[in-house]
Protein backbone atom coordinates (compact mmCIF):
# COMPACT_ATOMS: atom_id res chain seq x y z
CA UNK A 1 123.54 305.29 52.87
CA UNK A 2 126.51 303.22 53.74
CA UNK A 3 127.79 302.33 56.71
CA UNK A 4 131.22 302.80 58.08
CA UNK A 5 133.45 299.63 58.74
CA UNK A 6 135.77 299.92 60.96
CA UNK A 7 138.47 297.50 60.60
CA UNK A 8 140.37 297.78 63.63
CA UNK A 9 137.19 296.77 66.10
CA UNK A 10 137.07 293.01 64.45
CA UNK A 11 136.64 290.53 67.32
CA UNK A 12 136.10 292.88 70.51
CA UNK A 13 132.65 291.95 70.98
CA UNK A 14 133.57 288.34 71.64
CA UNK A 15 136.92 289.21 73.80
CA UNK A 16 134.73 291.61 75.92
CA UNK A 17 131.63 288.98 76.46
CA UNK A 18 134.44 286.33 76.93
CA UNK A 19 136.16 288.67 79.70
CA UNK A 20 133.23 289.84 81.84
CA UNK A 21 131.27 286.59 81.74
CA UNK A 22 134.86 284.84 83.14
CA UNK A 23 135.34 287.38 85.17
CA UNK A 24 131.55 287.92 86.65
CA UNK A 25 129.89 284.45 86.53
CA UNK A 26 133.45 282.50 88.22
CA UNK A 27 133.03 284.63 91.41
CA UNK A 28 129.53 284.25 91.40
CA UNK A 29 129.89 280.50 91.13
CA UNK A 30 131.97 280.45 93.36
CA UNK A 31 129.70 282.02 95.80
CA UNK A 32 126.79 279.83 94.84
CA UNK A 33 128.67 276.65 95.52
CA UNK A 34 130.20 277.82 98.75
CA UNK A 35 126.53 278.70 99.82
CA UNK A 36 124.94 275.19 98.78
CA UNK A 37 127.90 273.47 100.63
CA UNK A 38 127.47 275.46 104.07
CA UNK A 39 123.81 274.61 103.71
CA UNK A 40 124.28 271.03 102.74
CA UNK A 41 126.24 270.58 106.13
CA UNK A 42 123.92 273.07 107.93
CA UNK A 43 121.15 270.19 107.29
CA UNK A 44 122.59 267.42 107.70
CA UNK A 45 124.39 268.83 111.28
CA UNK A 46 120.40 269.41 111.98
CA UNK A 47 119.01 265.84 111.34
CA UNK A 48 122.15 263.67 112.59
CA UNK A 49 121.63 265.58 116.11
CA UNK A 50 117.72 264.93 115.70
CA UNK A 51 118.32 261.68 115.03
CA UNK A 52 120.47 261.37 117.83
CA UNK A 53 118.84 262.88 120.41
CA UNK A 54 116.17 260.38 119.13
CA UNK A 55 117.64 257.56 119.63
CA UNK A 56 119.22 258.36 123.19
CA UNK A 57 116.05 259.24 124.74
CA UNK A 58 114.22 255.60 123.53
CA UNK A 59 117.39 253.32 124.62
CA UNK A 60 116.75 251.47 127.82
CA UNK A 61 120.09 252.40 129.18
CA UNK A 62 122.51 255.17 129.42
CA UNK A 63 125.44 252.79 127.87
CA UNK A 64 122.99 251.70 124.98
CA UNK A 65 121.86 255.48 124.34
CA UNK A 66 125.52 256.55 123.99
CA UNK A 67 126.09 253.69 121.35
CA UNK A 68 122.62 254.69 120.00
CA UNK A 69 123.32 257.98 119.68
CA UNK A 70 126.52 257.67 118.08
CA UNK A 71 125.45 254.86 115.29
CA UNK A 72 122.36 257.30 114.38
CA UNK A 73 124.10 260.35 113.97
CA UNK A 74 126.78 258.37 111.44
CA UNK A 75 123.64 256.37 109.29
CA UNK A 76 122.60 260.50 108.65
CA UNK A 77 125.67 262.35 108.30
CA UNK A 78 126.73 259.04 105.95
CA UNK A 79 123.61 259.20 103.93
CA UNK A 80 124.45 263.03 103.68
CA UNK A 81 127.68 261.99 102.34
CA UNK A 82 129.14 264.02 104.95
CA UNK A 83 132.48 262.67 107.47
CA UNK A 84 131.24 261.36 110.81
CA UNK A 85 131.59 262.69 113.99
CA UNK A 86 130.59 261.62 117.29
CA UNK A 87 127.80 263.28 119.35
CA UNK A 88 128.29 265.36 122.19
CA UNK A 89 125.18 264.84 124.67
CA UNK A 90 124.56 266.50 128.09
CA UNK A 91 121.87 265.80 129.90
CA UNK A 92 119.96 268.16 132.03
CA UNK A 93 117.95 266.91 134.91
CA UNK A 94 119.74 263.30 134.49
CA UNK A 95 120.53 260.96 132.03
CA UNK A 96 117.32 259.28 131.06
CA UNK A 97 115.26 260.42 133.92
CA UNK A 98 111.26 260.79 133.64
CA UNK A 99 110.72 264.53 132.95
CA UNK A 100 114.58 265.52 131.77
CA UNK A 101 116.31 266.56 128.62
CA UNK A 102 119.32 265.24 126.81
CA UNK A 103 121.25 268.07 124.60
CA UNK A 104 122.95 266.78 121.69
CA UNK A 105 125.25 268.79 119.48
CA UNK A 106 126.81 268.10 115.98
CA UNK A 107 129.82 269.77 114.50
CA UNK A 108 130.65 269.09 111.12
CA UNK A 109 133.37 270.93 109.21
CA UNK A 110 132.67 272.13 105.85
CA UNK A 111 135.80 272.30 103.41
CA UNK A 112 135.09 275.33 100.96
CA UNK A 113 135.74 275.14 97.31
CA UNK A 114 139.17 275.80 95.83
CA UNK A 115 140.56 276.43 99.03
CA UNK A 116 140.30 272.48 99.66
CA UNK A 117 140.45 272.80 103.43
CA UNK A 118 138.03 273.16 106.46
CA UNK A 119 137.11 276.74 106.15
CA UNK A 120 134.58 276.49 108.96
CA UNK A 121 132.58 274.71 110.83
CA UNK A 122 128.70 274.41 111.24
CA UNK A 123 126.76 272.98 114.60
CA UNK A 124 123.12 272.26 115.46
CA UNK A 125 122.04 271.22 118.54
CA UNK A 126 118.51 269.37 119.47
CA UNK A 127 116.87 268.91 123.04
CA UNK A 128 114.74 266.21 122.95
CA UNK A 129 112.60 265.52 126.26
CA UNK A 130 112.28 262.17 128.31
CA UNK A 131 109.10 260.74 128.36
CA UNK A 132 107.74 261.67 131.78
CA UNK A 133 106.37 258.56 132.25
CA UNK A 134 109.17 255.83 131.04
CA UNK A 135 110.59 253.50 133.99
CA UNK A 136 113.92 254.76 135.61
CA UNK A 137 117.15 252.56 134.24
């Protein structure tokens, strides 16, 4: 038995994969890159405040831990590829006193695909102790 032809269906197949796939998998790209870009800053937000909390609570002095701070929170967000910001540190209890904490906070904006702009912006911020037993500046 033969099968029917049907001459007027030539081609659809293709145009129909070709349609959903662009239309399913840009959106979905989209998404994926958005997500890996938000994360990307996420984690580098993370370690640049790490880093700087770090590095304030071993400087000697509150002048040097602000520099400190600052110059180890651009070496990560730079090896991130990320723009640099400057730190914002509070400290609780004192600035480099035995037994406090200094706060430090990173916000980085993240510029979303095809939009080209910040869309938002992610922060982390660290608490890092001072050694209890370190002499007072």
């Amino acid at each position: 038995m033969r099968r029917p032809t049907f001459a007027h269906d030539d081609g659809t197949v293709v145009l129909e994969v070709v349609v959903l796939a662009v239309g399913l998998l840009v959106p979905l790209l989209f998404g994926a890159i958005s997500i890996m870009d938000v994360e990307s800053a996420r984690f580098a937000a993370t370690s640049a405040a790490r880093e700087a909390a770090r590095a304030y609570v071993t400087a000697p002095t509150v002048s040097q831990a602000r520099t400190r701070a600052t110059m180890a929170a651009r070496m990560v967000l730079q090896d991130a590829h990320k723009p640099p910001v400057a730190p914002s540190v509070t400290c609780v209890g004192g600035c480099l006193k035995p037994g406090s904490h200094v706060n430090v906070t990173i916000s980085l904006p993240v510029s979303l695909p095809l939009i080209g702009r910040s869309g938002m912006t992610v922060s982390s911020t660290e608490s890092m102790p001072v050694d209890r037993f370190r002499d007072v500046p």
